[in-house]
C-alpha atoms as a PDB file:
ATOM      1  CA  UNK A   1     -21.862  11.064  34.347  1.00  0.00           C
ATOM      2  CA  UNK A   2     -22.687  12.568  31.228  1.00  0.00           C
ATOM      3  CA  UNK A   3     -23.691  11.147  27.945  1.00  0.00           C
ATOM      4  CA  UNK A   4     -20.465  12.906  26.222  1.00  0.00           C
ATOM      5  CA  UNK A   5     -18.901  11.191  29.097  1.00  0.00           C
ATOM      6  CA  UNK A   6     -19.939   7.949  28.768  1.00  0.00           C
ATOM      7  CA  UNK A   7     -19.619   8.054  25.304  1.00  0.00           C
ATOM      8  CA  UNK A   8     -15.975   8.859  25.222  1.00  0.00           C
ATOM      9  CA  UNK A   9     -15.161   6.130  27.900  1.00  0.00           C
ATOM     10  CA  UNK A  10     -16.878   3.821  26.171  1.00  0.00           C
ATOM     11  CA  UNK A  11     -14.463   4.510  23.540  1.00  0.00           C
ATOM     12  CA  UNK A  12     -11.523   3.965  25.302  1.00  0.00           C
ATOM     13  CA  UNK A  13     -12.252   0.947  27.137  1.00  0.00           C
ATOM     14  CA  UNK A  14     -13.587  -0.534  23.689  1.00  0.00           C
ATOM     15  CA  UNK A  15      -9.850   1.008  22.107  1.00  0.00           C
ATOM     16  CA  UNK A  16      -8.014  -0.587  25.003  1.00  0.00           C
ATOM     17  CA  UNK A  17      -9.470  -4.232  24.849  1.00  0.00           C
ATOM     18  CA  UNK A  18      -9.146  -4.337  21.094  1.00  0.00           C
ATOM     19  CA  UNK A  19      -5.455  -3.681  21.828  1.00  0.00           C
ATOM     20  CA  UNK A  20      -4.916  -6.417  24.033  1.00  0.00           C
ATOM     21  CA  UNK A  21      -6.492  -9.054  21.745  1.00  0.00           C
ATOM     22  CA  UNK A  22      -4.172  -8.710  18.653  1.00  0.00           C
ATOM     23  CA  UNK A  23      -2.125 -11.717  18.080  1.00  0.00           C
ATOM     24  CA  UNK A  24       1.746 -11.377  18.490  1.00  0.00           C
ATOM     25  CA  UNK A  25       3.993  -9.369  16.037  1.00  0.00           C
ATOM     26  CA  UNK A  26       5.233 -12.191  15.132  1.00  0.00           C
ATOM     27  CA  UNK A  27       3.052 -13.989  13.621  1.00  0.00           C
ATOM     28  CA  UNK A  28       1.174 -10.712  11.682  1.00  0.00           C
ATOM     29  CA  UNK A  29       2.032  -8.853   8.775  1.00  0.00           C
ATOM     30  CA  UNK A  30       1.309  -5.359   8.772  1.00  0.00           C
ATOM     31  CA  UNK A  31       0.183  -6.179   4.758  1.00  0.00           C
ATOM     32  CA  UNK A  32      -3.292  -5.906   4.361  1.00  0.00           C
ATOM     33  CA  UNK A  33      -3.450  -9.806   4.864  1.00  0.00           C
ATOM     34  CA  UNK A  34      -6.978 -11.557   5.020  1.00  0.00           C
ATOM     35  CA  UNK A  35      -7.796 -10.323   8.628  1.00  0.00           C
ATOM     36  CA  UNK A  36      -9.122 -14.079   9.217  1.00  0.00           C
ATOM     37  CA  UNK A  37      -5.773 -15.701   8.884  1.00  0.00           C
ATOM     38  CA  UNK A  38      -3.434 -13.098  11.216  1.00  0.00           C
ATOM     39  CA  UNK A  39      -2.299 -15.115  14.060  1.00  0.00           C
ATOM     40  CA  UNK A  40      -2.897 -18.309  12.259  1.00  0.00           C
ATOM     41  CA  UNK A  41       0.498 -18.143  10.045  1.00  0.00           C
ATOM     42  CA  UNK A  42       3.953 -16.984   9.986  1.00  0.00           C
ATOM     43  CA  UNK A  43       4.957 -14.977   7.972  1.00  0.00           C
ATOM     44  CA  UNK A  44       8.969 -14.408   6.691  1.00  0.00           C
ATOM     45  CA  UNK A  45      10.278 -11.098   5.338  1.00  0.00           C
ATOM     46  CA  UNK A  46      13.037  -9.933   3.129  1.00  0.00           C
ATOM     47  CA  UNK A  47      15.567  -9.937   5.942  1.00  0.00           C
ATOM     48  CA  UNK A  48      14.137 -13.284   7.465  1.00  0.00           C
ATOM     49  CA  UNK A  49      14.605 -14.763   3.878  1.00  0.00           C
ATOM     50  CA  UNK A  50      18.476 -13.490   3.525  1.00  0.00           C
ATOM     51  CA  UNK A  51      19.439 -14.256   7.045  1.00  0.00           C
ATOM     52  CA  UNK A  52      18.183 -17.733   6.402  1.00  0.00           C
ATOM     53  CA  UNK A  53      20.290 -18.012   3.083  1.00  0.00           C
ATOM     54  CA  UNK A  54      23.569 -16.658   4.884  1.00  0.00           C
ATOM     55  CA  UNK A  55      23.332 -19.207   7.517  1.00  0.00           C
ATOM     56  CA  UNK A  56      22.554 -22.171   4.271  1.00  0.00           C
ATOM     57  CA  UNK A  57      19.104 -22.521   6.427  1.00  0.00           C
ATOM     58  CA  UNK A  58      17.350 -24.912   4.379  1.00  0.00           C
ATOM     59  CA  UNK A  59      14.264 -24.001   3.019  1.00  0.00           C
ATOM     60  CA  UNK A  60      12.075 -24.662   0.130  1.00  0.00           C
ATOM     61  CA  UNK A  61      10.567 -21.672  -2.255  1.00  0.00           C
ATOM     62  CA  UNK A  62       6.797 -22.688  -3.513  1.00  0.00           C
ATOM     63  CA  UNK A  63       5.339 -20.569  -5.906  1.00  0.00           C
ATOM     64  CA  UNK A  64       1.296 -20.969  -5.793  1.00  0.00           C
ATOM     65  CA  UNK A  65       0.593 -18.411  -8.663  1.00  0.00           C
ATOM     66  CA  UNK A  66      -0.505 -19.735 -11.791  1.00  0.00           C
ATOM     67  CA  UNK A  67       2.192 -21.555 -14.382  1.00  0.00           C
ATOM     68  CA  UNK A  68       1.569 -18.222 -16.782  1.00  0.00           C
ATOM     69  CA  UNK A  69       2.089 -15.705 -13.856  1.00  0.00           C
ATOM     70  CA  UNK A  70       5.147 -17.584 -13.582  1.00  0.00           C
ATOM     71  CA  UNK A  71       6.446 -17.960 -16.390  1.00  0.00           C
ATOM     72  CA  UNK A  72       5.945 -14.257 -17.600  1.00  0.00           C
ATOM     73  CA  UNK A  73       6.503 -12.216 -14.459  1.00  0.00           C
ATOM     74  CA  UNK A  74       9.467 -14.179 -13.200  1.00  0.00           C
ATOM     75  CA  UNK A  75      10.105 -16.722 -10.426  1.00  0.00           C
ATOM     76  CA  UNK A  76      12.426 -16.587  -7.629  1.00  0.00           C
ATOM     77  CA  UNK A  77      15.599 -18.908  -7.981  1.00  0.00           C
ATOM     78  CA  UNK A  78      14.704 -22.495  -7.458  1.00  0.00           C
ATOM     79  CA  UNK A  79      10.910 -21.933  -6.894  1.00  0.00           C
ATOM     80  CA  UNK A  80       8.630 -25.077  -7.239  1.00  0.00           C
ATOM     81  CA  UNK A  81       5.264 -23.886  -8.917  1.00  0.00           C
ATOM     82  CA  UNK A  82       2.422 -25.533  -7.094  1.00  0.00           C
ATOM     83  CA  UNK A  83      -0.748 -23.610  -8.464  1.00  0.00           C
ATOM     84  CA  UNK A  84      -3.246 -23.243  -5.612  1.00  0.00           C
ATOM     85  CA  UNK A  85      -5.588 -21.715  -8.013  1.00  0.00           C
ATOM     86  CA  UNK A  86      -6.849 -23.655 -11.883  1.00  0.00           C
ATOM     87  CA  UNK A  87      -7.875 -22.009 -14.790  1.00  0.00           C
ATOM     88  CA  UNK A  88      -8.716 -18.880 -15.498  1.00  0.00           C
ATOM     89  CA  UNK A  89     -11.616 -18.202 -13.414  1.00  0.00           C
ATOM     90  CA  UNK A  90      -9.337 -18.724  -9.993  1.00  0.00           C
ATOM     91  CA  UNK A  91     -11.441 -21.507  -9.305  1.00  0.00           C
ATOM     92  CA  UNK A  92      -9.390 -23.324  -6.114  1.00  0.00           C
ATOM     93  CA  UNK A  93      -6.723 -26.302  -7.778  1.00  0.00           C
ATOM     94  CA  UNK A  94      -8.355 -29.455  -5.516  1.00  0.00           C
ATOM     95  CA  UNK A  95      -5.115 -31.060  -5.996  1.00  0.00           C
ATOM     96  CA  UNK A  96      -3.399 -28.407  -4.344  1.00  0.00           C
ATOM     97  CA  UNK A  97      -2.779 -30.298  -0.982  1.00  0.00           C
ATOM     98  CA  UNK A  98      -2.322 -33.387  -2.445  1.00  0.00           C
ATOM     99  CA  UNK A  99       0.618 -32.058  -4.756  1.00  0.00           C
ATOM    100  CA  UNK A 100       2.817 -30.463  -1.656  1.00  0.00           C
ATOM    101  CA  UNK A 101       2.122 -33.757   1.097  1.00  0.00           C
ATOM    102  CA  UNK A 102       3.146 -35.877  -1.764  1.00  0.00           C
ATOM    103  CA  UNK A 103       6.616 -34.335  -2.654  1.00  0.00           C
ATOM    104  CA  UNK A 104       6.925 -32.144   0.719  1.00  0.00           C
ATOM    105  CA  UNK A 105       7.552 -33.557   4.890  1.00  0.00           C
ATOM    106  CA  UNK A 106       5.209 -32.270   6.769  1.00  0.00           C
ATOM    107  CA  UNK A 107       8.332 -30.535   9.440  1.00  0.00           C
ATOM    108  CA  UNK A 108      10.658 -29.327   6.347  1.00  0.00           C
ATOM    109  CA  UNK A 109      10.256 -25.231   5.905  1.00  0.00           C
ATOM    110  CA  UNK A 110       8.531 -23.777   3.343  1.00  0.00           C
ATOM    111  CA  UNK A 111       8.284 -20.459   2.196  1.00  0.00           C
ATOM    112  CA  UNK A 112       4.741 -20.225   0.123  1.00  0.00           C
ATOM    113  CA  UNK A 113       4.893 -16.895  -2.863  1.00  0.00           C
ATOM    114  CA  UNK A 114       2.105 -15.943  -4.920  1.00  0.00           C
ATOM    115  CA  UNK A 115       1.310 -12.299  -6.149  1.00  0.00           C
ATOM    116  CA  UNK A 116      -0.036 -10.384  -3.774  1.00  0.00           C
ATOM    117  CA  UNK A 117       0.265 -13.082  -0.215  1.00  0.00           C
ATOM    118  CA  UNK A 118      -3.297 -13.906  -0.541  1.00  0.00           C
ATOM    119  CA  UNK A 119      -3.378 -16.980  -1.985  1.00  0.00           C
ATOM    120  CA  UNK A 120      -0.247 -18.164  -0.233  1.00  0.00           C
ATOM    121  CA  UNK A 121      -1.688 -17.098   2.633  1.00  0.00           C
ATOM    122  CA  UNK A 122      -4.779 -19.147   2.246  1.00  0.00           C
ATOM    123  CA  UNK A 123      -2.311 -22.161   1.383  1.00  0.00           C
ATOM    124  CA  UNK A 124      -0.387 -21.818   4.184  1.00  0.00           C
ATOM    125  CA  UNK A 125      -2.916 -21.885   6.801  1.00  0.00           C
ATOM    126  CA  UNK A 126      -4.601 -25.425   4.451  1.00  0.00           C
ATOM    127  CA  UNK A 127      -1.261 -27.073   5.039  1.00  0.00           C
ATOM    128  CA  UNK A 128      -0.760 -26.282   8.651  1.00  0.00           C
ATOM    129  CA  UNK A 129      -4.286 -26.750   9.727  1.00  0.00           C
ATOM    130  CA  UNK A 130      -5.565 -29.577   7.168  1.00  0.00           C
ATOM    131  CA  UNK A 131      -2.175 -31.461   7.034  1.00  0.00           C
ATOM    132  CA  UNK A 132       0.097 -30.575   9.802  1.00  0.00           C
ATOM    133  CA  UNK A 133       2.783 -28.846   7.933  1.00  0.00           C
ATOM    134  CA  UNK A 134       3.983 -26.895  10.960  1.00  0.00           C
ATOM    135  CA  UNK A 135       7.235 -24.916   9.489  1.00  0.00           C
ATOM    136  CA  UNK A 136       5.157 -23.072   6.543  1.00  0.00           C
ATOM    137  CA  UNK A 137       5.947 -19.165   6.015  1.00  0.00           C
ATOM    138  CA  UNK A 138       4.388 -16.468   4.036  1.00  0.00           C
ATOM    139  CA  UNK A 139       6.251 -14.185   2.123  1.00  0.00           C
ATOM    140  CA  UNK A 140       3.943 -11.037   2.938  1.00  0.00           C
ATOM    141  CA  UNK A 141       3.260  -8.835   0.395  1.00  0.00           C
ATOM    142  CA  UNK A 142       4.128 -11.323  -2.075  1.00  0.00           C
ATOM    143  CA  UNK A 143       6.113 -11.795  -5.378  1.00  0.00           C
ATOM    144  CA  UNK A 144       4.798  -8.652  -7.261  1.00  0.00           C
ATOM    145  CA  UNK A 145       5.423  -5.779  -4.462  1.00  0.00           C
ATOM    146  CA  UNK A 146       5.370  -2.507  -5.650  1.00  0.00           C
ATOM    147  CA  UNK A 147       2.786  -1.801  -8.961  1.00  0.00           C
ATOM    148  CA  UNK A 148       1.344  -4.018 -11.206  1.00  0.00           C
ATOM    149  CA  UNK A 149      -1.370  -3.279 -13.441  1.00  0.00           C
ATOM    150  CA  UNK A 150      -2.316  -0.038 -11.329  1.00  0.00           C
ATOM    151  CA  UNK A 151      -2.301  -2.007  -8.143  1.00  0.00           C
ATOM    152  CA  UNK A 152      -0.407  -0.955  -5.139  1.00  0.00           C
ATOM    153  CA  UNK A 153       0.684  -4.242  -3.438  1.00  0.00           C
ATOM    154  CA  UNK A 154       3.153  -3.205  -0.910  1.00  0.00           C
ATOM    155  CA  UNK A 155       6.542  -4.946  -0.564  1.00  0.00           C
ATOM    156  CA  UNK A 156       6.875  -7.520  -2.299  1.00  0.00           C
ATOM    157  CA  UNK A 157       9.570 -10.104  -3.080  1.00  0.00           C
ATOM    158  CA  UNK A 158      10.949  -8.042  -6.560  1.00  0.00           C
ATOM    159  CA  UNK A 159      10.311  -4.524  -4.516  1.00  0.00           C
ATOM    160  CA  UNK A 160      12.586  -6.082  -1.868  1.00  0.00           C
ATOM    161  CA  UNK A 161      15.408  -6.160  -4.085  1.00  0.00           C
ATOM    162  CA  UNK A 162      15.193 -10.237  -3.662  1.00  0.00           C
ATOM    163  CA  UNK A 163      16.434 -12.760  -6.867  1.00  0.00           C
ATOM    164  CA  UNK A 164      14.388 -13.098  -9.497  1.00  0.00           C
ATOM    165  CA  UNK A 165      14.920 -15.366 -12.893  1.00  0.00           C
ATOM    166  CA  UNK A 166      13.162 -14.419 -16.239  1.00  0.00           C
ATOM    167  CA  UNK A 167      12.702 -17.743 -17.948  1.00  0.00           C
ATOM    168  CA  UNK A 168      10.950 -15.423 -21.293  1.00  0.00           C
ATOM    169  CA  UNK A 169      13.801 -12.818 -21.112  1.00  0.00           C
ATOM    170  CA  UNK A 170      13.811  -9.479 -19.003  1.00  0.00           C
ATOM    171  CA  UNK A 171       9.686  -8.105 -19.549  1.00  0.00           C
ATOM    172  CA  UNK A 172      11.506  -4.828 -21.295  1.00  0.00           C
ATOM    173  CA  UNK A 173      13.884  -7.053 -23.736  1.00  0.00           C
ATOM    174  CA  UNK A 174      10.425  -9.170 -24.259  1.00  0.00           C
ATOM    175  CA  UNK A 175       8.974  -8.662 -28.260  1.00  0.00           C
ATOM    176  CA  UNK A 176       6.122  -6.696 -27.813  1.00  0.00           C
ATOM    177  CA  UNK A 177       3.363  -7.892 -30.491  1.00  0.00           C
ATOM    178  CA  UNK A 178       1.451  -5.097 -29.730  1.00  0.00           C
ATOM    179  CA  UNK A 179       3.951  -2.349 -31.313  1.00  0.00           C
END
């Protein structure tokens, strides 16, 4: 055999076993998610979220971004903010954990939002594998979606056409100080 030979089969074997060692569909998002957590939690999409509202499927919205983020870009309807990140340097909010075991069973569903799916993400793999929650979603993409701030972020929870409540008014009905 050649060495353009051996080179190109060594290709396709290499192709074909990385195929065969991807976790289930099911359990992926095809998101640009942390490559370190795909397998390790579920995620639920815009049409998992409204088939689970048509059949009254309880579930319970938590909203990890930070109380500013949502306050000014919106929450989804009935959302409980749970910050997983303090402060303004994102430093990780130690009490994170502590603040879903105490007010959350550890079998009830959640459905974890931040911005972008990262940190929820990150939160839902703490709860399932630090704390046992084993009915813990991600809703990929996250809130945001589509642009913010120059930043594609896929399909989010506004860009999917979901509920969304303004508690500071719509952002274009919002006094601009700047103007």
């Amino acid at each position: 055999m050649n060495f353009s030979a051996a080179v190109a089969t060594f290709f396709l074997i290499t192709i074909a076993c990385t195929g065969c060692a991807l976790p289930s569909a099911s359990k992926q998002a095809d998101d640009g998610m942390p490559g370190s957590y795909l397998g390790l939690v579920n995620y639920a999409d815009a049409d998992t979220v409204r088939a689970w509202q048509e059949q009254s499927t309880e579930f319970v919205i938590i909203d990890v971004r930070t109380v500013d983020e949502f306050r000014e870009d919106g929450h989804a309807p009935g959302a409980v903010i749970r910050s997983y990140y303090r402060g303004e340097k994102r430093a990780e909010n130690i009490n994170f954990l502590r603040a879903i075991t105490s007010r959350f069973d550890a079998g009830q569903r959640l459905l974890l939002l931040c911005a972008s799916g990262t940190r929820a993400t990150q939160a839902a793999w703490e709860l399932g594998e630090k704390q046992g929650f084993s009915d813990v979603y991600v809703f990929p993409g996250g809130y945001e979606g589509a642009d913010k701030k120059g930043y594609m972020r896929g399909d989010g929870w506004k860009a999917a056409g979901l509920p969304v409540i303004f508690p500071l008014g719509e952002p274009d009905e919002r006094e601009n100080p700047n103007q």
